[in-house]
PDB file of N, CA and C in Angstrom:
ATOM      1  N   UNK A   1      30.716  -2.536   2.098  1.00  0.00           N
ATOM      2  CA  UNK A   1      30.019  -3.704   2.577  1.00  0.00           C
ATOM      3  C   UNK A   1      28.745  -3.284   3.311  1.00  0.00           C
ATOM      4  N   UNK A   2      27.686  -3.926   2.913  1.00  0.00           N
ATOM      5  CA  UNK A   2      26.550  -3.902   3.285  1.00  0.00           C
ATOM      6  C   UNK A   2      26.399  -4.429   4.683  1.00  0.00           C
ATOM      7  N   UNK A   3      25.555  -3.356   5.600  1.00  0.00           N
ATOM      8  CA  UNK A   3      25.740  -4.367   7.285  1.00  0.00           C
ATOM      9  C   UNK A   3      24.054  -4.648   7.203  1.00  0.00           C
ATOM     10  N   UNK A   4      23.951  -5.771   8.328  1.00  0.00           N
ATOM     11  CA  UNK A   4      22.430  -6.284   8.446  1.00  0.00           C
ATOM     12  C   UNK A   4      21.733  -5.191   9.011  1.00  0.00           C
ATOM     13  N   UNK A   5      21.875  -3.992   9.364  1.00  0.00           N
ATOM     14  CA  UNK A   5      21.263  -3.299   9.930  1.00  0.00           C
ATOM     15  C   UNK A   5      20.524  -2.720   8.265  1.00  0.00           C
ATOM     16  N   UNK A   6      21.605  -2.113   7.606  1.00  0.00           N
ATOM     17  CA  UNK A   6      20.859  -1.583   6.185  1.00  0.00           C
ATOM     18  C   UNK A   6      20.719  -2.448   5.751  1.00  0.00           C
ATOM     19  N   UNK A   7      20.974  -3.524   5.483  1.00  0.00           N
ATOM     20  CA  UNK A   7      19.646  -4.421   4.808  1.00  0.00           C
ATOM     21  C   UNK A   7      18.158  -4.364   5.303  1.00  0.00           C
ATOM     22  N   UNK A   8      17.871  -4.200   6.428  1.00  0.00           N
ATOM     23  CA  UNK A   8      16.694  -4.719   7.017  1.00  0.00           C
ATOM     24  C   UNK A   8      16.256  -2.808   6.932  1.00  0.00           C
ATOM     25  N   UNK A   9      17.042  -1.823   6.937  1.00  0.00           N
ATOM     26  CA  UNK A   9      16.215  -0.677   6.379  1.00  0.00           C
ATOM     27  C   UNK A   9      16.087  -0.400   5.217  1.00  0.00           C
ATOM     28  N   UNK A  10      16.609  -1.101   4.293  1.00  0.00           N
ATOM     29  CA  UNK A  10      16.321  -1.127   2.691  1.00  0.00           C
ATOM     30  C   UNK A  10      14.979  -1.497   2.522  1.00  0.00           C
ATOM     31  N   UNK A  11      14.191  -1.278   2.317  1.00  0.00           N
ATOM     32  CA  UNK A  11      12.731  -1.750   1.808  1.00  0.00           C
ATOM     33  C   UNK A  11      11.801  -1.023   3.216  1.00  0.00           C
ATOM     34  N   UNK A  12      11.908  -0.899   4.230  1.00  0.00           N
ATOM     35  CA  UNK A  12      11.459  -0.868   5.001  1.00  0.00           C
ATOM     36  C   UNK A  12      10.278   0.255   4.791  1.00  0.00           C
ATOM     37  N   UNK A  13       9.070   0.213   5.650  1.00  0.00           N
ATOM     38  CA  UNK A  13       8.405   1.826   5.948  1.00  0.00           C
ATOM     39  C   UNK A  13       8.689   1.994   6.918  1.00  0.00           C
ATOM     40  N   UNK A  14       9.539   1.979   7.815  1.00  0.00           N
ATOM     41  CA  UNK A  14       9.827   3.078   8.578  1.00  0.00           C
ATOM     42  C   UNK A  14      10.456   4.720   8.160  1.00  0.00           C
ATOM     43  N   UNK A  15       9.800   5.654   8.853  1.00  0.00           N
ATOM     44  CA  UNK A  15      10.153   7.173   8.641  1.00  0.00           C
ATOM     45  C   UNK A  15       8.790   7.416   7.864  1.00  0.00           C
ATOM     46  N   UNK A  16       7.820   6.916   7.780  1.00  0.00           N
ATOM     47  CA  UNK A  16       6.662   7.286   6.558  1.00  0.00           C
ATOM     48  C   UNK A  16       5.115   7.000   7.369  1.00  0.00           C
ATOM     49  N   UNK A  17       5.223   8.414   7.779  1.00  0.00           N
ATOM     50  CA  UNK A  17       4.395   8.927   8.231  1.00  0.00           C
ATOM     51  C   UNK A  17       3.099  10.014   7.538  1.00  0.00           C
ATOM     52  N   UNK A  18       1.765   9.815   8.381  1.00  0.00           N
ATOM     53  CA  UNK A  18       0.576  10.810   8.012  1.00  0.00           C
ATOM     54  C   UNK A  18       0.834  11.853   7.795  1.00  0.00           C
ATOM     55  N   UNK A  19       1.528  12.009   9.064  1.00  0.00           N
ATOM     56  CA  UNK A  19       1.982  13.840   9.262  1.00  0.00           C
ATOM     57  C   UNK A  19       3.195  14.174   8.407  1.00  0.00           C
ATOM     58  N   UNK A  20       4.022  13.077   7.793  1.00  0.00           N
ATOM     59  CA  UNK A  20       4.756  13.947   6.801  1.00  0.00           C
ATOM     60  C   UNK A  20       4.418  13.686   5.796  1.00  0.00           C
ATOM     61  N   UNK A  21       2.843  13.249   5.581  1.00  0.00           N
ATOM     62  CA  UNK A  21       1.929  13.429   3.948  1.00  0.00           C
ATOM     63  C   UNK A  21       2.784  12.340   2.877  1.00  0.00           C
ATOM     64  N   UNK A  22       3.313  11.029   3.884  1.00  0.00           N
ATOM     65  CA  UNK A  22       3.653   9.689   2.893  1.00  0.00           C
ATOM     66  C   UNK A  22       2.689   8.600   2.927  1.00  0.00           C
ATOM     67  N   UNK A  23       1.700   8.449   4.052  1.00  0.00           N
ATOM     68  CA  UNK A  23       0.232   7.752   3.837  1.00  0.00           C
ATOM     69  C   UNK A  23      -0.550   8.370   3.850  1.00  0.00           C
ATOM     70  N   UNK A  24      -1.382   7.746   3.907  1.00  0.00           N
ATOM     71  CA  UNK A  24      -3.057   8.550   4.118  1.00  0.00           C
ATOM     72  C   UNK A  24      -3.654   8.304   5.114  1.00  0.00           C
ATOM     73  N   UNK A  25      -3.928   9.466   5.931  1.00  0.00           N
ATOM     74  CA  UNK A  25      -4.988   8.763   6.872  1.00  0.00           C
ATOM     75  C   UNK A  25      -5.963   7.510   6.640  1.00  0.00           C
ATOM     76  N   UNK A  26      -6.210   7.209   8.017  1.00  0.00           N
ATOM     77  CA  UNK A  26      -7.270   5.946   7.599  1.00  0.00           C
ATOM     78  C   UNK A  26      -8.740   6.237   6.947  1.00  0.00           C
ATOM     79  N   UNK A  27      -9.071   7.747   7.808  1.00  0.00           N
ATOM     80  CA  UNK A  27      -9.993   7.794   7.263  1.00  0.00           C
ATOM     81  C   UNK A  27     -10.195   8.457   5.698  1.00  0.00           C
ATOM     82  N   UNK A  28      -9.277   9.022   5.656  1.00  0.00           N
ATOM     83  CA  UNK A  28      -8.835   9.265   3.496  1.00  0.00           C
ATOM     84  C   UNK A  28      -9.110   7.700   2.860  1.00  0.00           C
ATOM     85  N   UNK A  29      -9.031   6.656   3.390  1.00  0.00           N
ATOM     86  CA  UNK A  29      -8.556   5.141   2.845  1.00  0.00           C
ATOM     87  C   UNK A  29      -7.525   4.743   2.996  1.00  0.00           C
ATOM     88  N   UNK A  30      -6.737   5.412   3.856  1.00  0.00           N
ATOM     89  CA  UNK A  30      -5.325   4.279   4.174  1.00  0.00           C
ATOM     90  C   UNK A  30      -4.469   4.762   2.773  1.00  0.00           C
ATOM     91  N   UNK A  31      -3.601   4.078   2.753  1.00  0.00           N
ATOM     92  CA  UNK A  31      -2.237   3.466   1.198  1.00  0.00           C
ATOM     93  C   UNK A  31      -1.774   4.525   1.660  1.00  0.00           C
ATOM     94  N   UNK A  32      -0.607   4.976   0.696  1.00  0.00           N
ATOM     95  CA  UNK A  32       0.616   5.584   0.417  1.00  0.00           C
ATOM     96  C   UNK A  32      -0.029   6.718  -0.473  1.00  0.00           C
ATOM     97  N   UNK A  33       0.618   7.696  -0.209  1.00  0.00           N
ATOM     98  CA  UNK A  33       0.516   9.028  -1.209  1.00  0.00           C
ATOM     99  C   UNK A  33       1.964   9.089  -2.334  1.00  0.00           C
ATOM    100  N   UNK A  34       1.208   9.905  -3.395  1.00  0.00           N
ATOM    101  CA  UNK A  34       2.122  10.002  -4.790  1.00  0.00           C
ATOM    102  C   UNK A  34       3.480  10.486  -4.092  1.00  0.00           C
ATOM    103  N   UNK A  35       3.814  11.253  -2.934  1.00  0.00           N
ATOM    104  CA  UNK A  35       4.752  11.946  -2.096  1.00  0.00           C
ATOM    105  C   UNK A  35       5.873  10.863  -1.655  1.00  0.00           C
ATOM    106  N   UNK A  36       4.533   9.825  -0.932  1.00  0.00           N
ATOM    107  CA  UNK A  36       5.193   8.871  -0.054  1.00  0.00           C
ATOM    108  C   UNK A  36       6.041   7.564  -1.069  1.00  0.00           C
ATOM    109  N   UNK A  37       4.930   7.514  -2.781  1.00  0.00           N
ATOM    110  CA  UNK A  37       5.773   6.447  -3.276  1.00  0.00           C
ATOM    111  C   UNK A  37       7.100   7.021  -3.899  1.00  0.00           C
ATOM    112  N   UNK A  38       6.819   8.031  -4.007  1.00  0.00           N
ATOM    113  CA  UNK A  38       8.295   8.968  -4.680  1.00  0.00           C
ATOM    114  C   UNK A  38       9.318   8.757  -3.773  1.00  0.00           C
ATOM    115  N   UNK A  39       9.332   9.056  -2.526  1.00  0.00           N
ATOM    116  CA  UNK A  39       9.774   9.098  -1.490  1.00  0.00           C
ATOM    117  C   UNK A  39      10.229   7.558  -1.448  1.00  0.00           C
ATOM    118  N   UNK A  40      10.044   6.813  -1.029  1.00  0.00           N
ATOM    119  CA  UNK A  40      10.194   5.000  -1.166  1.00  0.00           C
ATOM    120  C   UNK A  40      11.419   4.735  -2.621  1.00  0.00           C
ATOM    121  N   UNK A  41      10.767   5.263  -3.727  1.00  0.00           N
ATOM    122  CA  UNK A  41      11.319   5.048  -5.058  1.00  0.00           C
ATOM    123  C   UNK A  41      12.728   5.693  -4.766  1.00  0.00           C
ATOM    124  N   UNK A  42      12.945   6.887  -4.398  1.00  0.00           N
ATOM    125  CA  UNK A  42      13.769   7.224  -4.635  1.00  0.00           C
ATOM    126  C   UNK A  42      15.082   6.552  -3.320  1.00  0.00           C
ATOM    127  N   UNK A  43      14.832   6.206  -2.201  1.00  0.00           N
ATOM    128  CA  UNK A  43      15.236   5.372  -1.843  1.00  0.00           C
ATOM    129  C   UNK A  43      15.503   3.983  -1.544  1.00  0.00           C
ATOM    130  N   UNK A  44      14.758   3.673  -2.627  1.00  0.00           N
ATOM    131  CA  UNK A  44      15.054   1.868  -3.279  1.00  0.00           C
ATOM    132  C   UNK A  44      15.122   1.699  -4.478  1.00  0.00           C
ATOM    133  N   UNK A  45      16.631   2.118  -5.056  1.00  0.00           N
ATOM    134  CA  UNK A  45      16.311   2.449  -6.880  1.00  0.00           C
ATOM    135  C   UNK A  45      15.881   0.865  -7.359  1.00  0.00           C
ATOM    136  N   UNK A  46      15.110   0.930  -8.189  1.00  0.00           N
ATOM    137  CA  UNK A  46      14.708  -0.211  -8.814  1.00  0.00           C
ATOM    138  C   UNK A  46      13.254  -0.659  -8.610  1.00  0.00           C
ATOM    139  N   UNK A  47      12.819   0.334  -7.606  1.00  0.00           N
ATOM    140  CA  UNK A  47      11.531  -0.238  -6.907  1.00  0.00           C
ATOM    141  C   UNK A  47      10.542   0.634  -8.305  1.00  0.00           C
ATOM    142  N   UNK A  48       9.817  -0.648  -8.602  1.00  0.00           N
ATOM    143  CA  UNK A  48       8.300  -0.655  -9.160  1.00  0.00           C
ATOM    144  C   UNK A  48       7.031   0.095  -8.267  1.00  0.00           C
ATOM    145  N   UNK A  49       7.199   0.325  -7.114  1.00  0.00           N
ATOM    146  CA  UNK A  49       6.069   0.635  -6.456  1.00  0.00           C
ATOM    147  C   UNK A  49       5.324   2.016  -6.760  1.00  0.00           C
ATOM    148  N   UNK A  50       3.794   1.825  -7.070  1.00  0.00           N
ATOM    149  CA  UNK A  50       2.686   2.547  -7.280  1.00  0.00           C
ATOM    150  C   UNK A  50       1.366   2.920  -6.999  1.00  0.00           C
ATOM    151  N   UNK A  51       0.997   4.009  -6.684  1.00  0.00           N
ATOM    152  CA  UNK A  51      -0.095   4.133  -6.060  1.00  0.00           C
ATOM    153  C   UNK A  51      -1.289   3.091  -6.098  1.00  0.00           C
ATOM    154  N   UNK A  52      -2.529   3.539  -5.497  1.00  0.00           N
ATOM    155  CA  UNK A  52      -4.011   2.427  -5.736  1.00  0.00           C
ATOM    156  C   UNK A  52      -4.132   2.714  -6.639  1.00  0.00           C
ATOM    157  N   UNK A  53      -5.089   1.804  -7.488  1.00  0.00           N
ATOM    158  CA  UNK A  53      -5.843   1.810  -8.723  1.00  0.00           C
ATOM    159  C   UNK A  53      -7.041   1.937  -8.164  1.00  0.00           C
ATOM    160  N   UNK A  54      -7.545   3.581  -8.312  1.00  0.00           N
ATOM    161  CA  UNK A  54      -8.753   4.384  -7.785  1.00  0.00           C
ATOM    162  C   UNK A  54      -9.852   4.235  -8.840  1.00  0.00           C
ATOM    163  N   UNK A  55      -9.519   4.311  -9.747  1.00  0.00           N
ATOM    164  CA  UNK A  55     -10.616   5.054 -10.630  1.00  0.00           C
ATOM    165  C   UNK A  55     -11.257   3.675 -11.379  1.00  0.00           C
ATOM    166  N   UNK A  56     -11.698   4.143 -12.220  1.00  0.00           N
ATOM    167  CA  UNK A  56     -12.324   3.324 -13.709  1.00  0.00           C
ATOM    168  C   UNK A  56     -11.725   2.527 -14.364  1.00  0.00           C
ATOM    169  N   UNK A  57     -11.069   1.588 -14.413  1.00  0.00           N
ATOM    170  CA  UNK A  57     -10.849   0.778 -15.748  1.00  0.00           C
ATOM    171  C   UNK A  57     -10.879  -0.331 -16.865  1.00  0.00           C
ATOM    172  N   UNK A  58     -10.487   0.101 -17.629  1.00  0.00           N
ATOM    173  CA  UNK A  58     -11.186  -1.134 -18.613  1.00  0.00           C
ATOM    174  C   UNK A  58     -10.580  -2.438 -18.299  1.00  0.00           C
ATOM    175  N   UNK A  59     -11.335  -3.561 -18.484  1.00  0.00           N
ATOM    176  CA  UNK A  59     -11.270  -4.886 -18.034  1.00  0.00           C
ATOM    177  C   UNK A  59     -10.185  -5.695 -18.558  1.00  0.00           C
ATOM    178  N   UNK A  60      -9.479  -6.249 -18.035  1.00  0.00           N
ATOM    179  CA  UNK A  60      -7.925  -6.419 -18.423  1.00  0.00           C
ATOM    180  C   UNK A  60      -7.102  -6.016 -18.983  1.00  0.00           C
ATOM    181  N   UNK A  61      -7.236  -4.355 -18.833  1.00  0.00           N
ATOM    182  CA  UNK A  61      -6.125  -3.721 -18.779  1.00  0.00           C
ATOM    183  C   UNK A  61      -5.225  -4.384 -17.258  1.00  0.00           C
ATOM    184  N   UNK A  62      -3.750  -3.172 -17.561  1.00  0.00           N
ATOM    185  CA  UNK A  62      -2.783  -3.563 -16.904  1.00  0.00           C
ATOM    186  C   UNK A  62      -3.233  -3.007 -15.269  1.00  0.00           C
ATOM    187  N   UNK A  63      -4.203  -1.827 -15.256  1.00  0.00           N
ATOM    188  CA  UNK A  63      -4.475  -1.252 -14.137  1.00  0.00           C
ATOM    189  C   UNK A  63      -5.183  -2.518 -13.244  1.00  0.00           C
ATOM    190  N   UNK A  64      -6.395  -2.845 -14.143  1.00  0.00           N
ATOM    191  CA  UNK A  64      -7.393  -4.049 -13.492  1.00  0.00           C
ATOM    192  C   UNK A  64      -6.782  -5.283 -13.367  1.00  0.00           C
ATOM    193  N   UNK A  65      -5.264  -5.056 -13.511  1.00  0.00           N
ATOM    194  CA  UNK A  65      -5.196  -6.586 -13.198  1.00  0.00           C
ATOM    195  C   UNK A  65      -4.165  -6.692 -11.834  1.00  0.00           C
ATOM    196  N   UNK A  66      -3.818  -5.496 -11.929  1.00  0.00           N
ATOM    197  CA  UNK A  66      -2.938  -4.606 -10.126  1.00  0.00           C
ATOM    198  C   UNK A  66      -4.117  -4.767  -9.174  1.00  0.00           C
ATOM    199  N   UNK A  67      -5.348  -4.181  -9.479  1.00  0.00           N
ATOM    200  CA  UNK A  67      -6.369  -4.027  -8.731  1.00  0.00           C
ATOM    201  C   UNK A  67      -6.706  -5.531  -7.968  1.00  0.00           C
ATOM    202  N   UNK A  68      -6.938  -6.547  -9.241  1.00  0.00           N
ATOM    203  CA  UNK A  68      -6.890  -7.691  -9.176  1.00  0.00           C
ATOM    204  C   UNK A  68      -6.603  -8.354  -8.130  1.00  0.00           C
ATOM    205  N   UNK A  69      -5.098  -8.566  -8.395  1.00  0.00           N
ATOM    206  CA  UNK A  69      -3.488  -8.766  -7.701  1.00  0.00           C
ATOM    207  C   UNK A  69      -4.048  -8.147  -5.965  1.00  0.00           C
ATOM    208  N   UNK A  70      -3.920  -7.375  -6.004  1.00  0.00           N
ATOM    209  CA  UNK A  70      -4.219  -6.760  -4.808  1.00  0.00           C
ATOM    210  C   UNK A  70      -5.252  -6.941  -3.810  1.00  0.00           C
ATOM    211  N   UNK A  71      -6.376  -6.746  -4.525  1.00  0.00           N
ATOM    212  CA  UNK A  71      -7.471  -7.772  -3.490  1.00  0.00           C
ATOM    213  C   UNK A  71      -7.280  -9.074  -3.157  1.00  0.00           C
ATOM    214  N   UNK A  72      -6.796  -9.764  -4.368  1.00  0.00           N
ATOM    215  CA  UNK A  72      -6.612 -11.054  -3.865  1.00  0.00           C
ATOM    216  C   UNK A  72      -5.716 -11.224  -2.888  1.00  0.00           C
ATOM    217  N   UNK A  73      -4.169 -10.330  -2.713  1.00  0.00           N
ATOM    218  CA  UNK A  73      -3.044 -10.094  -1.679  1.00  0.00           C
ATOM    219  C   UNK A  73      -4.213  -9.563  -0.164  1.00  0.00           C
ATOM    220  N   UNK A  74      -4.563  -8.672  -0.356  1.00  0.00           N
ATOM    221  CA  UNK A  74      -5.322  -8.395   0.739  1.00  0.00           C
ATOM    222  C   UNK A  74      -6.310  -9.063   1.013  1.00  0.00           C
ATOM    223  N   UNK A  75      -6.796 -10.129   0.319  1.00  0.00           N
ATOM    224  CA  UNK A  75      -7.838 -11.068   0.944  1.00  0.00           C
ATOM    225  C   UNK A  75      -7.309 -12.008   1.924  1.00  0.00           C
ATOM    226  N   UNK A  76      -6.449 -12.417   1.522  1.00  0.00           N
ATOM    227  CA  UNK A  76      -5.307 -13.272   2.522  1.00  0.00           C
ATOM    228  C   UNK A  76      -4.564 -12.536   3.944  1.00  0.00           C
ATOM    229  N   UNK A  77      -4.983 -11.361   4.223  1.00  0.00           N
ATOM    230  CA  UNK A  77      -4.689 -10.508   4.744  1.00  0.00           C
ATOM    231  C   UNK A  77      -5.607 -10.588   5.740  1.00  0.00           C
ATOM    232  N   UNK A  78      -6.854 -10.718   5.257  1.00  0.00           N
ATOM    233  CA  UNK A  78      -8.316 -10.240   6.090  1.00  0.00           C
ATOM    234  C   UNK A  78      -8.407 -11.711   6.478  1.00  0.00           C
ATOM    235  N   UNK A  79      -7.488 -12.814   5.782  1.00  0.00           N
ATOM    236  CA  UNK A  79      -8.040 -14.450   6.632  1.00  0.00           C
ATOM    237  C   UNK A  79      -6.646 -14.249   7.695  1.00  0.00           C
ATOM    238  N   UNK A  80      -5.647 -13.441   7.604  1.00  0.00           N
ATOM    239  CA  UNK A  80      -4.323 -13.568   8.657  1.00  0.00           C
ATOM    240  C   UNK A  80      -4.632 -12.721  10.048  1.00  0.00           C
ATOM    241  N   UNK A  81      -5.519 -11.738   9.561  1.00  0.00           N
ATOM    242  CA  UNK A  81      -5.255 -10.556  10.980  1.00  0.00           C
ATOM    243  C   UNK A  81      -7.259 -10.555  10.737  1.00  0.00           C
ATOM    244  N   UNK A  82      -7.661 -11.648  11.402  1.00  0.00           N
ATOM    245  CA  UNK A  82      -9.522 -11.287  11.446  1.00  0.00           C
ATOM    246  C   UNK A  82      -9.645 -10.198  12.706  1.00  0.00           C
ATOM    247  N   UNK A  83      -8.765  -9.434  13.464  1.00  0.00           N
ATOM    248  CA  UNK A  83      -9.206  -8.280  14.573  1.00  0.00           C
ATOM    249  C   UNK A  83      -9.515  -7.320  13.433  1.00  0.00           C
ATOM    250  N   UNK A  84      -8.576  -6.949  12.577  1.00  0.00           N
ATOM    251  CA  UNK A  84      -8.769  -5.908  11.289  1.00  0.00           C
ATOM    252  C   UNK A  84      -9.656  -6.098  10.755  1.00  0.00           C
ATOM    253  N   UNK A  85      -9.760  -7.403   9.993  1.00  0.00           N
ATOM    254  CA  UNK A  85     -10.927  -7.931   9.262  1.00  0.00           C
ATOM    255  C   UNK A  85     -12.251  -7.261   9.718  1.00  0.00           C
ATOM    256  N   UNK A  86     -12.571  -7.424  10.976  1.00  0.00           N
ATOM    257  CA  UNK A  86     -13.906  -6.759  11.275  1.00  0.00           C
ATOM    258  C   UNK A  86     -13.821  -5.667  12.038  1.00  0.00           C
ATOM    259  N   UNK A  87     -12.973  -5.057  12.258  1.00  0.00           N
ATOM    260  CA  UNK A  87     -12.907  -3.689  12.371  1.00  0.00           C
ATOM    261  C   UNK A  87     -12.976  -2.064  10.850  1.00  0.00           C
ATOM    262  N   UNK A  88     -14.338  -2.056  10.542  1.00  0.00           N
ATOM    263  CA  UNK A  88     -14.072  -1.031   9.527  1.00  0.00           C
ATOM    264  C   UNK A  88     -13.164   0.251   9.510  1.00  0.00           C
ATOM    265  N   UNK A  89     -12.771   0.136  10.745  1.00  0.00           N
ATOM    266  CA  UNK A  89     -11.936   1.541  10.655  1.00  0.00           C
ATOM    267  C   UNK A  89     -10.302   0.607  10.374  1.00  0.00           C
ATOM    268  N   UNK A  90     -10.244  -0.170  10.222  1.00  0.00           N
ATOM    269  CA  UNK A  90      -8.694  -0.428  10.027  1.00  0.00           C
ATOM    270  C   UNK A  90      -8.131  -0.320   8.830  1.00  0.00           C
ATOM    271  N   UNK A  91      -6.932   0.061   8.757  1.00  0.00           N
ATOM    272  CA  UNK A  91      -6.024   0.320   7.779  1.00  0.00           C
ATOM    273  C   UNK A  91      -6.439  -0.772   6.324  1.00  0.00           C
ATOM    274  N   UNK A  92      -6.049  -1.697   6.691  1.00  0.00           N
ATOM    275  CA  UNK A  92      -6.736  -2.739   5.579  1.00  0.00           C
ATOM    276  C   UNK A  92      -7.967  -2.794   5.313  1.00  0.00           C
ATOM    277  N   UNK A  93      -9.011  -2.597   6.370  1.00  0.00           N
ATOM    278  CA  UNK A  93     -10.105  -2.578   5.543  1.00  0.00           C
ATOM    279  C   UNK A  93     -10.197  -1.173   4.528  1.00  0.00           C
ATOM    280  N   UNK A  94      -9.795   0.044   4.977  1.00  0.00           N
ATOM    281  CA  UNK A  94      -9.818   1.324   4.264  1.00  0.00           C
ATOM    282  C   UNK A  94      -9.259   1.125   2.931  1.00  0.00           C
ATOM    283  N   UNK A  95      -8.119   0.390   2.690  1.00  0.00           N
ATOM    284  CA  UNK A  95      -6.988   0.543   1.824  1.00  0.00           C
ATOM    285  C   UNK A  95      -7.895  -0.085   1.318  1.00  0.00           C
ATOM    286  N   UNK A  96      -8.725  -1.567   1.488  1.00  0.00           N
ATOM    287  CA  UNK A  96      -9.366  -2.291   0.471  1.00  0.00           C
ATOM    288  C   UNK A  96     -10.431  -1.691  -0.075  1.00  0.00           C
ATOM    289  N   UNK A  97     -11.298  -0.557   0.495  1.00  0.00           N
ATOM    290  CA  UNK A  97     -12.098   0.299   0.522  1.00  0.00           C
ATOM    291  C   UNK A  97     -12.227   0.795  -0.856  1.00  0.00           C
ATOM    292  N   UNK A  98     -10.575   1.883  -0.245  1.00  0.00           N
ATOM    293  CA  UNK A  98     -10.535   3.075  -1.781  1.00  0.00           C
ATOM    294  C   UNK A  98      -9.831   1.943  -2.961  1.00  0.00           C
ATOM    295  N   UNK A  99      -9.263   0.583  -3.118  1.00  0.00           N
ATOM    296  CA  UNK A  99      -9.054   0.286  -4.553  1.00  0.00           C
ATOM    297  C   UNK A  99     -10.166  -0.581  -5.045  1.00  0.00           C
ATOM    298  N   UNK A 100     -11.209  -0.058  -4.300  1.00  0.00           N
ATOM    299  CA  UNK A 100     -12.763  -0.779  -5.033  1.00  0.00           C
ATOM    300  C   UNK A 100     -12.912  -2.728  -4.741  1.00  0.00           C
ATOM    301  N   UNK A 101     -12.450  -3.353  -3.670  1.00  0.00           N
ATOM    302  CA  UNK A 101     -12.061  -4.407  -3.830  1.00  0.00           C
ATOM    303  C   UNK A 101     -13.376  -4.928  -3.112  1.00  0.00           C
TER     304      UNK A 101
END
């Protein structure tokens, strides 16, 4: 039997830290490292979760439409927490930074 305590650490980021190379610094751009989503995956079997969409891609592909997805998630982000919003050094603005948004 499942207790509410592991439920509420199932999904969680807690334990995922800079210094143990599962995000990125802010000033790298913030997100999760290939380390940190492995790390996540392997303790939430079933989990879909995947790095930024950094680079180049062609226009509705499956990458550009994550990219998509994502700015638009983090735009709603930048109207919930406006201290971040205009702070360039914050986590969200960085993260929105490096997936080109």
């Amino acid at each position: 039997m499942i207790t509410m305590a592991e439920k509420k650490k199932k999904g969680s980021m807690k334990g995922y830290t800079v210094k143990s190379g599962d995000k990125r610094p802010t000033k790298k751009g913030a997100g999760m490292t290939k380390k940190g989503v492995a790390k996540y995956r392997k303790e939430n079997p079933g989990s879909k979760l995947q790095t930024a969409v950094t680079g180049k891609v062609k226009k509705g592909s499956k990458a550009a439409k994550r990219r998509k997805s994502f700015c638009a998630r983090s735009a709603g982000q930048m109207k919930k927490f406006p201290k971040a919003a205009k702070n360039p050094n914050s986590r969200l603005r960085q993260a929105r930074k490096r997936w080109k948004c």
